[in-house]
Protein backbone atom coordinates (compact mmCIF):
# COMPACT_ATOMS: atom_id res chain seq x y z
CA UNK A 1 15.17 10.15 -23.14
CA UNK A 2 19.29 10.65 -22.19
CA UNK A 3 19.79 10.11 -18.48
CA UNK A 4 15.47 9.46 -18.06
CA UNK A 5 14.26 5.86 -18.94
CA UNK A 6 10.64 6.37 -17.52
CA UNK A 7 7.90 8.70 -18.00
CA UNK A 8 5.02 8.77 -16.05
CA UNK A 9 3.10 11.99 -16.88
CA UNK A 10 3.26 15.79 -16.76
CA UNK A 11 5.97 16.42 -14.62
CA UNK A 12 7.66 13.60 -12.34
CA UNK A 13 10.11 13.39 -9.36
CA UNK A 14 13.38 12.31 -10.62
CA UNK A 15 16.02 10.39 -8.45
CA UNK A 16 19.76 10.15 -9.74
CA UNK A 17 22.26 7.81 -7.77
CA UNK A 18 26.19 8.97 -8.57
CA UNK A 19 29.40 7.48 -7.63
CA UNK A 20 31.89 9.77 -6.27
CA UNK A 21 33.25 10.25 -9.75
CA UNK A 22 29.66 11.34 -11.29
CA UNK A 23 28.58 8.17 -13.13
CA UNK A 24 25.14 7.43 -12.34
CA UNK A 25 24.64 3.86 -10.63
CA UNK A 26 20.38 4.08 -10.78
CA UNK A 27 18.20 6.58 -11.61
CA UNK A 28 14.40 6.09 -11.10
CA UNK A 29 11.16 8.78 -12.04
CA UNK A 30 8.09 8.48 -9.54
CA UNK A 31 4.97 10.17 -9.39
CA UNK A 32 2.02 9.78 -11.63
CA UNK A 33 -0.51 11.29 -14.50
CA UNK A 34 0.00 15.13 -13.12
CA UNK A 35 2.32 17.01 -11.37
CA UNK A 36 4.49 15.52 -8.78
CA UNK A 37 7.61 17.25 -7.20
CA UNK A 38 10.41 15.85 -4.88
CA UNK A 39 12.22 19.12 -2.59
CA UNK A 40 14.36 16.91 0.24
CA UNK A 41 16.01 13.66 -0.03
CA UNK A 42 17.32 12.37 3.43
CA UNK A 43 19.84 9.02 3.65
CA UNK A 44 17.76 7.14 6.53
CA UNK A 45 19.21 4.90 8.94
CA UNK A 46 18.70 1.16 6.88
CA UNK A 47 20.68 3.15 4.15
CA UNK A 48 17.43 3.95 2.30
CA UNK A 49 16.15 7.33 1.53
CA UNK A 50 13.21 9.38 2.35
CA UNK A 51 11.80 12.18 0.40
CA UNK A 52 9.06 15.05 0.22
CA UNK A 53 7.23 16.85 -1.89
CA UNK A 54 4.22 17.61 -3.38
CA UNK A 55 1.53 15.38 -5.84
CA UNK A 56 -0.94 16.45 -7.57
CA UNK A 57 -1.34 13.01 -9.67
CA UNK A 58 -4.45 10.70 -9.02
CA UNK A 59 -3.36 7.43 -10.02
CA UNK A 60 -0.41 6.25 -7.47
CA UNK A 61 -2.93 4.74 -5.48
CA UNK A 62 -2.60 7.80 -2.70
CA UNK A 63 -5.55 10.20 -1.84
CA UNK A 64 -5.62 13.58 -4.43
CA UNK A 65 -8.37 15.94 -3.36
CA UNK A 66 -7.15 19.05 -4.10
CA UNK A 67 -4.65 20.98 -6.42
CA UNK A 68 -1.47 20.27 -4.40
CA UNK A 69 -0.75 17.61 -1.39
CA UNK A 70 2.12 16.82 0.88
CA UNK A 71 4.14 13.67 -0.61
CA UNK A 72 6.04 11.00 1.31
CA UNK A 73 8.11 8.47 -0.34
CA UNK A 74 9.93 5.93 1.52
CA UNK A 75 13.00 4.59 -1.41
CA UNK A 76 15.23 1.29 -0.73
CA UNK A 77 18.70 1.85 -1.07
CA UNK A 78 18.88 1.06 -4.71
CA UNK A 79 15.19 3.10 -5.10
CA UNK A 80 12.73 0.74 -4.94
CA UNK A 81 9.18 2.08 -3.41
CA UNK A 82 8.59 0.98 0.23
CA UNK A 83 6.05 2.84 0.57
CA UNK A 84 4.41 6.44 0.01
CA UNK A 85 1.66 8.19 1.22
CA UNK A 86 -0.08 11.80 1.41
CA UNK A 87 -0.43 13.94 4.08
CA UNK A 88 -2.91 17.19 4.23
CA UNK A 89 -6.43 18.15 4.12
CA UNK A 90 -8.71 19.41 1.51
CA UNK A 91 -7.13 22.27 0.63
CA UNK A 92 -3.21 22.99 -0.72
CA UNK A 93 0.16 21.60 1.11
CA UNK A 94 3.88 21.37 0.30
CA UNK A 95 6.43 19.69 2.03
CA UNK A 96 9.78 21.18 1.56
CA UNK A 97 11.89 19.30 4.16
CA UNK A 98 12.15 16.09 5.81
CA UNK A 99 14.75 14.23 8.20
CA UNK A 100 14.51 11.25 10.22
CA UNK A 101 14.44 11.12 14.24
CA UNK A 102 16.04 9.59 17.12
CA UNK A 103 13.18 7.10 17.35
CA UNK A 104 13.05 6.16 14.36
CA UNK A 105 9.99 8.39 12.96
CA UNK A 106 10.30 11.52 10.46
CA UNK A 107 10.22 15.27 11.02
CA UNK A 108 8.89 16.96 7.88
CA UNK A 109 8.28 20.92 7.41
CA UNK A 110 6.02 22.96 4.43
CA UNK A 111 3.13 24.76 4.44
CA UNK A 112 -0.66 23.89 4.67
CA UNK A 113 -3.87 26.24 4.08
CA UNK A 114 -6.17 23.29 5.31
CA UNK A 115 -8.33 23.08 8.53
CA UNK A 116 -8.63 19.51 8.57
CA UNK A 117 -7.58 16.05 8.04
CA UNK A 118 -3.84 15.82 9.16
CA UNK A 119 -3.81 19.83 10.04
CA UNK A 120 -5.25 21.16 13.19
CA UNK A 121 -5.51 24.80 13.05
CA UNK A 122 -5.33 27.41 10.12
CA UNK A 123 -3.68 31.13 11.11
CA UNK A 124 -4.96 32.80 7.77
CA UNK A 125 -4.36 31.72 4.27
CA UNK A 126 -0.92 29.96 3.81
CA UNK A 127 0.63 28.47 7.59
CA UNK A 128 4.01 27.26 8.14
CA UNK A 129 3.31 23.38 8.80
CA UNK A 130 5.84 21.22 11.14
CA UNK A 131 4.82 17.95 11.51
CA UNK A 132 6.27 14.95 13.30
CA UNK A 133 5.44 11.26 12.31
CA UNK A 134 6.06 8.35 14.77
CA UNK A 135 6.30 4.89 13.05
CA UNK A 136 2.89 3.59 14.18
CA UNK A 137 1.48 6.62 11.92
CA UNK A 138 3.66 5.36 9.14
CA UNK A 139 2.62 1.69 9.90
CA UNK A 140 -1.26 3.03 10.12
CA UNK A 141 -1.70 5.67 7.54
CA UNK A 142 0.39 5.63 5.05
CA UNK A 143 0.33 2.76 2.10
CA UNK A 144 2.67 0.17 1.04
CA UNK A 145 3.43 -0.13 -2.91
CA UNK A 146 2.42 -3.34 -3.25
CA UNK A 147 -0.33 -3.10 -1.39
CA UNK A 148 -3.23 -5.82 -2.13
CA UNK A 149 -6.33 -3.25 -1.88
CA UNK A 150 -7.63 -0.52 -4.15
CA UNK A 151 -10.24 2.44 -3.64
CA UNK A 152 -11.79 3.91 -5.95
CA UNK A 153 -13.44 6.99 -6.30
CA UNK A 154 -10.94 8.26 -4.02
CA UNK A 155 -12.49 11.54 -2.88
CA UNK A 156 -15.68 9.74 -2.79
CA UNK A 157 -19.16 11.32 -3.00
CA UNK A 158 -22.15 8.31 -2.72
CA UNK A 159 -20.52 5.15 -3.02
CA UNK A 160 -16.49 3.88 -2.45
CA UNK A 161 -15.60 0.39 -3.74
CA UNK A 162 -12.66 -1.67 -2.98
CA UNK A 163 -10.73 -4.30 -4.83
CA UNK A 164 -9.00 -7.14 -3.37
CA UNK A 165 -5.98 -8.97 -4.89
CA UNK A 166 -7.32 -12.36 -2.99
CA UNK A 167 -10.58 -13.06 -1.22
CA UNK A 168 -11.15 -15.44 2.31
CA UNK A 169 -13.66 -15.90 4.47
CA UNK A 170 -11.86 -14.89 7.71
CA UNK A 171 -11.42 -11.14 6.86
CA UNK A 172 -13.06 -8.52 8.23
CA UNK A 173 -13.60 -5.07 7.22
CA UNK A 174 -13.92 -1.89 9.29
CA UNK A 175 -14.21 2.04 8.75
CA UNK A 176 -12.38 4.75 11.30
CA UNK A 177 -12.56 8.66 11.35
CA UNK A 178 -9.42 10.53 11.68
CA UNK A 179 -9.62 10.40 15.46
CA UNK A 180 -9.48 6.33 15.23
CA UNK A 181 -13.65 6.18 16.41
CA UNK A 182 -14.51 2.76 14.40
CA UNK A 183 -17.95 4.54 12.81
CA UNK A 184 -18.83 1.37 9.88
CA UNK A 185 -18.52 -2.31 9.80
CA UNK A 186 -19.13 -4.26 6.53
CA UNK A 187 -18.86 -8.06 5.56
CA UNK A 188 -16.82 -8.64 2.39
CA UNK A 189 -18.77 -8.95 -0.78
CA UNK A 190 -15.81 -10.84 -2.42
CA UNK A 191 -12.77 -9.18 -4.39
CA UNK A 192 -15.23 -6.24 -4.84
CA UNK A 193 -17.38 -4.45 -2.28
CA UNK A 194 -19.21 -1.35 -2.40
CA UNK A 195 -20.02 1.14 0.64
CA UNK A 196 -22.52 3.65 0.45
CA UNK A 197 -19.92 6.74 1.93
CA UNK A 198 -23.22 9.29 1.40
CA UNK A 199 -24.22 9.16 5.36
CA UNK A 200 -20.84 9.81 6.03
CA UNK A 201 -19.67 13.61 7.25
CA UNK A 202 -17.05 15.30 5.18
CA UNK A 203 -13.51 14.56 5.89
CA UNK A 204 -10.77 11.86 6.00
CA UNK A 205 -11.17 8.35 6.93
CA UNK A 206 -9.22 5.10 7.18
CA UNK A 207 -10.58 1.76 5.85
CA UNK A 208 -9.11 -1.13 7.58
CA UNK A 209 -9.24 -4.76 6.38
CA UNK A 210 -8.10 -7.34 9.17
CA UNK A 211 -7.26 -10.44 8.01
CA UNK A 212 -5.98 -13.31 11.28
CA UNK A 213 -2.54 -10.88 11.89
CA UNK A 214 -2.34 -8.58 9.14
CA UNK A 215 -3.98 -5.65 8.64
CA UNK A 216 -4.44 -3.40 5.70
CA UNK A 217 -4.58 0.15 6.04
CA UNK A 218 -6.18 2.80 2.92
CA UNK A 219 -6.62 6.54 3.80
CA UNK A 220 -9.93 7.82 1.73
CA UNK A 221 -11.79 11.54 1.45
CA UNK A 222 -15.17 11.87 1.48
CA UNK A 223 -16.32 14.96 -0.05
């Protein structure tokens, strides 16, 4: 209520635009059914802003398979989601920093006590964690809002399905591991197709729907 004009859950990141007098001009909540936290907020160079945190929710549409996960979100400059995504392994991260680079990518520092996935090395328990993203990662990995394709259970165990806004003949559907190694190829069922994920190895992986020139991108865990 007040200042707040959506709830999503729990706790939620909150995002107040002032004037230089103090009157709000927008304020938007984002996150989803758990815990989601916003530390930095960085004006970007189309005037938008870019934040990170941590979520802990497992309905934005974004991978959840631990407790807490790095969380990117890309905001127009009146707040509107470009896009968000989630960056970690299977065990805890936090992202307390971000900024954007010379070339166009992000820069974005926390801590990680992962092994895997995005994180290549673990010291002991809880590591600092820099970590650099170009725009082809961003382009790759990381998922639009509006994004036409769904995944569910997302950690998977036996079976993953995905569900398609709109179904045609012409598109194609492929699995990679986190080193880009193209390890399943599928024909579409329609707007819903199951895989069977159980002869898959632990870990992270990307499923990729091509369809002529555009390609859709959704980061999955198998567990």
């Amino acid at each position: 209520d007040g200042d707040i004009t959506e709830y999503r859950g729990w706790t939620d990141a909150w995002v107040v635009k002032l004037d230089n007098i103090g009157n709000i001009e927008w304020q938007k909540t984002y996150g989803g059914n758990v815990t989601d936290n916003i530390n930095s907020i960085y004006q970007t160079n189309d005037n938008g802003y870019i934040l990170a945190g941590l979520s802990n929710s497992t309905d934005l549409g974004i991978i959840n398979s631990n407790y807490r996960s790095g969380w990117i979100l890309k905001l127009s400059p009146f707040g509107v989601v470009e896009w968000q995504g989630q960056l970690g392994g299977n065990d805890n991260e936090e992202l307390y920093s971000i900024l954007q680079t010379n070339e166009g990518g992000y820069i974005t520092t926390g801590y990680t006590s992962s092994n895997n996935g995005d994180v290549t090395g673990n010291h002991g328990f809880d590591d600092l964690w820099i970590l650099k993203i170009n725009e082809n990662y961003l382009s790759n990995n990381l998922f639009l809002e509006n994004s036409n394709l769904t995944l569910f259970p997302n950690p998977a165990k036996e079976n993953i399905t995905l569900k398609l806004n709109y179904f045609s003949p012409s598109q194609e559907i492929s699995i990679t591991d986190i080193q880009g190694k193209i390890i399943h190829n599928q024909k579409l069922e329609g707007l819903s197709t199951t895989i069977n994920t159980s002869i898959f190895e632990k870990g992270i992986y990307f499923l990729n729907i091509v369809d002529g020139t555009q390609k859709t991108t959704k980061k999955f865990i198998v567990e």
